[in-house]
N, C-alpha and C. Protein backbone atom coordinates (compact mmCIF):
# COMPACT_ATOMS: atom_id res chain seq x y z
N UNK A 1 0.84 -1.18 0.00
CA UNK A 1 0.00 0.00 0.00
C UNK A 1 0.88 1.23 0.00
N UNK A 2 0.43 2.35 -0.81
CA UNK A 2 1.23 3.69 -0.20
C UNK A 2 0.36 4.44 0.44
N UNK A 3 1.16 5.46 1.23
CA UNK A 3 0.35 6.33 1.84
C UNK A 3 -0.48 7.31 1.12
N UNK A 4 -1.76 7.30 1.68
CA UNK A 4 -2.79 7.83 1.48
C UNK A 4 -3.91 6.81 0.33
N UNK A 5 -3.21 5.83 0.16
CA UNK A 5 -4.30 4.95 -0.50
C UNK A 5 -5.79 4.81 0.64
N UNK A 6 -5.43 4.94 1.62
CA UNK A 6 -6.91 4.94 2.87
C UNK A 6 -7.21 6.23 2.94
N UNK A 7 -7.93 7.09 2.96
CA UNK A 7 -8.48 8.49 3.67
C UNK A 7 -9.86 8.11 4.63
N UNK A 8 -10.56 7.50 3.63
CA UNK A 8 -11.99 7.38 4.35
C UNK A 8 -12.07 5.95 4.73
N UNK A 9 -13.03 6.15 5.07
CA UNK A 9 -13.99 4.30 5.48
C UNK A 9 -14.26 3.65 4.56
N UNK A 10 -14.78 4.92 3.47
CA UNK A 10 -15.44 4.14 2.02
C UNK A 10 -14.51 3.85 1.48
N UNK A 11 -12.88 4.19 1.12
CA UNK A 11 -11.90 3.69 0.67
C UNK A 11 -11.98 2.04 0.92
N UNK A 12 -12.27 1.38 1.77
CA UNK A 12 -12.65 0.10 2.23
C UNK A 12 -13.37 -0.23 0.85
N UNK A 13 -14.05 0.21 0.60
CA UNK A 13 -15.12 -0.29 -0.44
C UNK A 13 -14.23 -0.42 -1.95
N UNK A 14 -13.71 0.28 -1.83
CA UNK A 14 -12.96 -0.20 -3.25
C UNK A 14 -12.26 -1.43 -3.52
N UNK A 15 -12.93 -2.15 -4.54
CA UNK A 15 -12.80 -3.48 -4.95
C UNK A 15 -11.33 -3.86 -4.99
N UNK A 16 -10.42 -2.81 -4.78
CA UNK A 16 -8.88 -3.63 -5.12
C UNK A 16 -8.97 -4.09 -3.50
N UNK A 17 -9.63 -4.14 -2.64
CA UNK A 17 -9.06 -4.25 -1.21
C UNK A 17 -9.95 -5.91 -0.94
N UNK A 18 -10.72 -6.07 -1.86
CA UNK A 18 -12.25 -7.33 -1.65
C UNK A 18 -11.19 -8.30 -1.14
N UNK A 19 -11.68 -9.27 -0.31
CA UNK A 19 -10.56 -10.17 0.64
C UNK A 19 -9.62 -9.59 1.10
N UNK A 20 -8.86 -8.22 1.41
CA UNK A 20 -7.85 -8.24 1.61
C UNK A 20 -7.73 -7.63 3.24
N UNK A 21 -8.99 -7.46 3.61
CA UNK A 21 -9.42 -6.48 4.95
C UNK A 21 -9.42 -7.54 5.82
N UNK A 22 -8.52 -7.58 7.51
CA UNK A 22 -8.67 -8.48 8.48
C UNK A 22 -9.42 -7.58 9.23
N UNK A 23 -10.67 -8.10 10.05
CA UNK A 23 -11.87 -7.06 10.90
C UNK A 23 -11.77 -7.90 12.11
N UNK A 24 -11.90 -7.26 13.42
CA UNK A 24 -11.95 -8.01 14.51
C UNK A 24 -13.74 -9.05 14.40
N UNK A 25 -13.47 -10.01 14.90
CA UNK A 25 -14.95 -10.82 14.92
C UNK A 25 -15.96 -9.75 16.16
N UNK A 26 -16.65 -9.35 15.32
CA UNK A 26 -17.57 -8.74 15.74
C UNK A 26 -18.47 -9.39 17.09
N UNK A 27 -18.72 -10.67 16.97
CA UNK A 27 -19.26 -11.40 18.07
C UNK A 27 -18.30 -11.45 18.99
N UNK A 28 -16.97 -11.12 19.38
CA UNK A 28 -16.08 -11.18 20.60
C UNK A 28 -15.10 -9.99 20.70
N UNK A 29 -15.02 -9.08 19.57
CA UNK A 29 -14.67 -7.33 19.78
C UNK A 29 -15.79 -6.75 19.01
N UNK A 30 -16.51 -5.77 20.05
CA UNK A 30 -17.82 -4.85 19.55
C UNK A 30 -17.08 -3.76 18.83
N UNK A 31 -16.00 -3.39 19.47
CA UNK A 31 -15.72 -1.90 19.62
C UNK A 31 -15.20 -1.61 18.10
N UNK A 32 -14.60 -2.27 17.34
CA UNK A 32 -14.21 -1.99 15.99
C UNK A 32 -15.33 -2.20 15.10
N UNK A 33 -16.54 -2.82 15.00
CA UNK A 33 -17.61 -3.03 14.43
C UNK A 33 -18.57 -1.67 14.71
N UNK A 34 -18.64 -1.75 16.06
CA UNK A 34 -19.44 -0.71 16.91
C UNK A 34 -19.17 0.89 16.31
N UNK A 35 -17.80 1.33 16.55
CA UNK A 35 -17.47 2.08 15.81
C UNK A 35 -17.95 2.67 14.80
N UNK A 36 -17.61 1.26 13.72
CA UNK A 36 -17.62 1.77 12.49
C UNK A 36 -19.25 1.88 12.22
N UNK A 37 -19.96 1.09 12.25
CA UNK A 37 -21.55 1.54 12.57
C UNK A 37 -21.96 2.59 13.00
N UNK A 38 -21.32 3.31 14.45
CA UNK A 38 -21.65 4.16 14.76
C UNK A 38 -21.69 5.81 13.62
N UNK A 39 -20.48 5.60 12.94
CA UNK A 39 -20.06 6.95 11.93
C UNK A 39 -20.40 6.56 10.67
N UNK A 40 -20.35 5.13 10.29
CA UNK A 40 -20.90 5.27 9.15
C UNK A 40 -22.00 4.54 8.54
N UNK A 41 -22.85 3.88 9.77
CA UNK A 41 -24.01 3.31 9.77
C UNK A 41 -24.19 1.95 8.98
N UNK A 42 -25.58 1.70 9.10
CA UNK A 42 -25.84 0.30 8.64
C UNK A 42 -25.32 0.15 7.28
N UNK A 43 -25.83 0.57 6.01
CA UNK A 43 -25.62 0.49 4.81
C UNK A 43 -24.02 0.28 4.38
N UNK A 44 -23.33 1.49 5.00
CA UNK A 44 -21.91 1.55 4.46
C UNK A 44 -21.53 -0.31 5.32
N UNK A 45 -21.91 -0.96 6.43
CA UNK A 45 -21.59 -1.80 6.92
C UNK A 45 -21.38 -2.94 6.10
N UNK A 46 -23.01 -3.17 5.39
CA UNK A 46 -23.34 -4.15 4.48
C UNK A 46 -22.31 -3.99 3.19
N UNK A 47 -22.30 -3.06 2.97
CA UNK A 47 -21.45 -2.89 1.66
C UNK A 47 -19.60 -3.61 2.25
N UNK A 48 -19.63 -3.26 3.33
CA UNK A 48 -18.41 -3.49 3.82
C UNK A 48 -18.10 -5.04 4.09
N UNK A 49 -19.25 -5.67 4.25
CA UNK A 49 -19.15 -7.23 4.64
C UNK A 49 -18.94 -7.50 2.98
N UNK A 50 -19.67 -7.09 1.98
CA UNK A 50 -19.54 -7.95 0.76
C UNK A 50 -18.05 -7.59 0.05
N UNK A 51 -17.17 -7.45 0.97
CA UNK A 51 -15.40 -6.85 0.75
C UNK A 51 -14.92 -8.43 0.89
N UNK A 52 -16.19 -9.03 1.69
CA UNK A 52 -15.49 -10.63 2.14
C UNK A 52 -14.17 -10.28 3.01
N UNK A 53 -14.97 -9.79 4.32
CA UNK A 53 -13.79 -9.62 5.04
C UNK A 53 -12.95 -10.77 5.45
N UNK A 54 -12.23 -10.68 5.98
CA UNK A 54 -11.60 -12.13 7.32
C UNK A 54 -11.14 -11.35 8.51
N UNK A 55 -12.10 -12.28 8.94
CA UNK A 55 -12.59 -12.21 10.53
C UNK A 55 -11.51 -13.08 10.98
N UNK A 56 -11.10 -12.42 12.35
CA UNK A 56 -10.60 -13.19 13.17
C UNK A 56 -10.54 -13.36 14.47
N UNK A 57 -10.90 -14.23 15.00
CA UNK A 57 -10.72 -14.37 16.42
C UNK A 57 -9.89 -14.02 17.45
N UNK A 58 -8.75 -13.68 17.24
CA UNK A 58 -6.88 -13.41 17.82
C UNK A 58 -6.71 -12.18 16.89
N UNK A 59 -6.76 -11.35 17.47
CA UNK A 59 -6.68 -9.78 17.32
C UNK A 59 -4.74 -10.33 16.83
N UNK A 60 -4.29 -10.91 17.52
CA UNK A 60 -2.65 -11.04 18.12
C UNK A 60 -2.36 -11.99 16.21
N UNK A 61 -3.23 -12.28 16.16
CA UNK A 61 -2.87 -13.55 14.52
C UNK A 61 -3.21 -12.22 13.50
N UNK A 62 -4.34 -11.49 13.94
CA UNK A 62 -4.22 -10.70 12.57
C UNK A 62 -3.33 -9.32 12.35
N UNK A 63 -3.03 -9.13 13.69
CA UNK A 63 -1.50 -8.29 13.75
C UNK A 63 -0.63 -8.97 12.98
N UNK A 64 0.03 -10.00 13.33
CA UNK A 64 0.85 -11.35 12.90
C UNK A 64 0.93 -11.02 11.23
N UNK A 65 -0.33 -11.71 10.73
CA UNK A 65 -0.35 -11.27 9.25
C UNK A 65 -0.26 -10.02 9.00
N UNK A 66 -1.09 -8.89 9.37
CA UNK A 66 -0.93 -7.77 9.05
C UNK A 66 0.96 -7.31 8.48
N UNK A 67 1.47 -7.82 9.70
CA UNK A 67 2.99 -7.45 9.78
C UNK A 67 3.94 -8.19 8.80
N UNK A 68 3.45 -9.56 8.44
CA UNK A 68 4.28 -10.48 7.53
C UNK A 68 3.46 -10.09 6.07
N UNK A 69 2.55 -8.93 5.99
CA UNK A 69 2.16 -8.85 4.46
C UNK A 69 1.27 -9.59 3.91
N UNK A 70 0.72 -10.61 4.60
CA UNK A 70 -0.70 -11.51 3.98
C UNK A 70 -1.94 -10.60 3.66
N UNK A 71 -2.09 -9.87 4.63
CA UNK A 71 -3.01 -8.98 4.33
C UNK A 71 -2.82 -7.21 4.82
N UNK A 72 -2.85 -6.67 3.66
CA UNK A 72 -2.47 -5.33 3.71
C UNK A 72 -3.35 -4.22 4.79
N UNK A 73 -4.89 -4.28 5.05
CA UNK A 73 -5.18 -3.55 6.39
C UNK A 73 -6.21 -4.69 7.03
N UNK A 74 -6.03 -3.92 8.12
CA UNK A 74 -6.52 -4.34 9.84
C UNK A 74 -6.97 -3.76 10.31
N UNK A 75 -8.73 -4.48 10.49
CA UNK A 75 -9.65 -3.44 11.58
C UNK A 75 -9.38 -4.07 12.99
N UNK A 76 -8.62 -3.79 13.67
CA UNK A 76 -8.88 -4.51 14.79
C UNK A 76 -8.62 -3.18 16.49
N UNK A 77 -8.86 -4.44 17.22
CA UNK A 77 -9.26 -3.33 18.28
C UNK A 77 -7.94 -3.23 19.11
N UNK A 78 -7.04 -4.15 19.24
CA UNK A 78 -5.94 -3.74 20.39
C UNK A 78 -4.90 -2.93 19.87
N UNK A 79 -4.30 -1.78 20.45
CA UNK A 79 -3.45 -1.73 19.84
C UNK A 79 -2.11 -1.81 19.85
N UNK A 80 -2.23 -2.98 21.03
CA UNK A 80 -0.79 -3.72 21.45
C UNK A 80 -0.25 -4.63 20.71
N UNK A 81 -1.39 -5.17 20.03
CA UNK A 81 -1.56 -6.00 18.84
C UNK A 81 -0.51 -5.72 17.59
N UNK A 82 -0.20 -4.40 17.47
CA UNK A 82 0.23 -4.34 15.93
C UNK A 82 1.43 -3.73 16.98
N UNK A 83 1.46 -3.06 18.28
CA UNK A 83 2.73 -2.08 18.48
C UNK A 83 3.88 -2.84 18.54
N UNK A 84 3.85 -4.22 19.03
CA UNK A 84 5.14 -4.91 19.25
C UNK A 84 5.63 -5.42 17.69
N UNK A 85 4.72 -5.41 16.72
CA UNK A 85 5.54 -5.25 15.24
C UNK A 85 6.05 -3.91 14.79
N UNK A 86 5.53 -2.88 15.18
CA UNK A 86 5.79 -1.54 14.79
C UNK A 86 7.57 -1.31 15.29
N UNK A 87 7.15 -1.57 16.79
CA UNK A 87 8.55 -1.27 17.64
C UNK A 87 10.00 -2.30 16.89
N UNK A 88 9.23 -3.34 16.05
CA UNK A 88 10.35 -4.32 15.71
C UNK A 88 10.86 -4.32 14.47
N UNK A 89 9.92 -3.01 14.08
CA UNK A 89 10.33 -2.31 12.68
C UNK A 89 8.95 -2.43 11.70
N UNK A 90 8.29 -3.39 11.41
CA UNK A 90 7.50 -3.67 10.80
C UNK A 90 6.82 -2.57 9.94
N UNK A 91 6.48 -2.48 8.93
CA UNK A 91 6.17 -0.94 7.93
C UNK A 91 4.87 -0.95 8.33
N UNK A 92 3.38 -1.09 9.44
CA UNK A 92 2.47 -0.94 10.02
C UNK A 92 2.38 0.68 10.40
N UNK A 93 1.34 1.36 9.62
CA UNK A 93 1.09 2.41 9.68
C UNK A 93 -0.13 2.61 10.26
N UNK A 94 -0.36 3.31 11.87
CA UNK A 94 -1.84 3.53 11.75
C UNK A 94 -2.32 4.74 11.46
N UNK A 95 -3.84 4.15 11.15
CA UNK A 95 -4.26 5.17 10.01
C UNK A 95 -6.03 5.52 11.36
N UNK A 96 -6.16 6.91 10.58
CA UNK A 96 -7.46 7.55 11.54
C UNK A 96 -8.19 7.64 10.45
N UNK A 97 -9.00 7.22 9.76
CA UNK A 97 -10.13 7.84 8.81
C UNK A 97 -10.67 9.65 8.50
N UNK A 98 -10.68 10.17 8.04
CA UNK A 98 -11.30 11.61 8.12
C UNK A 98 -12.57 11.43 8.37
N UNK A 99 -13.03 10.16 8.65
CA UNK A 99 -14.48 10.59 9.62
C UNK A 99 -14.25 10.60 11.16
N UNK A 100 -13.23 10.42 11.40
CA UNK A 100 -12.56 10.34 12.39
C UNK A 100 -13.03 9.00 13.22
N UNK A 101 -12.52 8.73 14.66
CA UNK A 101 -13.05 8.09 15.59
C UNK A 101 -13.60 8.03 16.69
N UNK A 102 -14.11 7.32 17.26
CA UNK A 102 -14.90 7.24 18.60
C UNK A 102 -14.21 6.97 19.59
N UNK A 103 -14.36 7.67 20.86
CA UNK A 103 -13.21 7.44 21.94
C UNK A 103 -14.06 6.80 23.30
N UNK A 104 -13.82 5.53 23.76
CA UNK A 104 -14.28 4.55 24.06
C UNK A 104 -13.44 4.03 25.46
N UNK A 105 -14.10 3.49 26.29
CA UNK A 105 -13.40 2.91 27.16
C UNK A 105 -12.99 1.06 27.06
N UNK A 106 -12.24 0.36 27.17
CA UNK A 106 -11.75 -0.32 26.90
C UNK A 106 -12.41 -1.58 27.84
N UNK A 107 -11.96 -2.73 28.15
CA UNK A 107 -12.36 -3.96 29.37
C UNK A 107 -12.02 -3.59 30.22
N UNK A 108 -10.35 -2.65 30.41
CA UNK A 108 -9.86 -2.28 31.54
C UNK A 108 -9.95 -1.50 31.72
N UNK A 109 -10.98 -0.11 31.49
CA UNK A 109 -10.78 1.27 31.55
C UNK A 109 -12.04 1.17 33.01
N UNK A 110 -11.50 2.09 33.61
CA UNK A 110 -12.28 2.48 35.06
C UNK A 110 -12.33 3.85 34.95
N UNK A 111 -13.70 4.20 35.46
CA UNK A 111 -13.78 5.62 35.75
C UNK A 111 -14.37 6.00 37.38
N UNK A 112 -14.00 7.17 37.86
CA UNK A 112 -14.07 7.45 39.73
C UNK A 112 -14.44 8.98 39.27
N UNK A 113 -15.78 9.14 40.04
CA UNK A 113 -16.06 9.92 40.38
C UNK A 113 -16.03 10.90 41.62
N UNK A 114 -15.01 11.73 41.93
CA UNK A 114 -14.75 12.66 42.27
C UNK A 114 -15.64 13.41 43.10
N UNK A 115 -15.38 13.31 44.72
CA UNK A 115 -16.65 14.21 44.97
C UNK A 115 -18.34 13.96 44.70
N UNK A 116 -18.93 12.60 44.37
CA UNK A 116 -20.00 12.73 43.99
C UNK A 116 -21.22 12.86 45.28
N UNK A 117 -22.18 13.10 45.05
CA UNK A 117 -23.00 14.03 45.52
C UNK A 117 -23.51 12.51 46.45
N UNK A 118 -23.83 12.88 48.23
CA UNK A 118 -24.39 11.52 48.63
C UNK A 118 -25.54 10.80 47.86
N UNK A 119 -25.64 9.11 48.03
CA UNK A 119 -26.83 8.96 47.08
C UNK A 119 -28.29 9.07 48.44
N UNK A 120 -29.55 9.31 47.16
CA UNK A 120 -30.61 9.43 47.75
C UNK A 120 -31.34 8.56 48.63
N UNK A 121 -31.88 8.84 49.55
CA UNK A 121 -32.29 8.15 50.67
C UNK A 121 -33.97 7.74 50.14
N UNK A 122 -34.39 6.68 50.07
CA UNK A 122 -35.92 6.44 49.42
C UNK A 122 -36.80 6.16 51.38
């Protein structure tokens, strides 16, 4: 790939990419599916499944390929996943869409509320 062959989401849709997209399995990572639904809704979705994605179960296998060149992009959700190829040189570029993204809390993300107000007495 060179840079800037991705800008958008719909770039996905262009037929030179059909099989070539690894997507996290939607039934065990929401958040990369979820996402992309969220900004670019149902329709662009459907269009996006008939790319014949490959799904994968091991976020960590489709880093793997991503990095050895089997398949040129990766929707996936960790991004520890691709950093330990990045750090080991690997030509893994991440990319933000110009529809931009959704900022999300993770399995491990905790939030503390500060000061909150006593709760109500029934």
């Amino acid at each position: 790939m060179k840079p800037g062959d991705l800008k958008s989401y719909n770039d996905l849709l262009n037929p030179r990419w059909k099989e070539k997209i690894i997507f996290a399995n939607p039934t065990l990572y929401r958040s990369a599916f979820n996402e992309t639904l969220e900004i670019m809704g149902l329709d662009f979705l459907k269009k996006l499944v008939e790319q014949r994605l490959v799904i994968v179960d091991d976020e960590g296998l489709g880093a793997h390929w991503l990095a050895h060149g089997k398949y040129p992009i990766a929707v996936i959700n960790r991004a520890d996943a691709t950093q330990q190829f990045i750090t080991a040189g690997a030509p893994i570029k991440k990319w933000v869409p110009q529809e931009g993204v959704m900022l999300a809390g993770g399995g491990i993300a905790m939030s503390v509320v500060n000061r909150a107000p006593p709760p109500q007495r029934r």
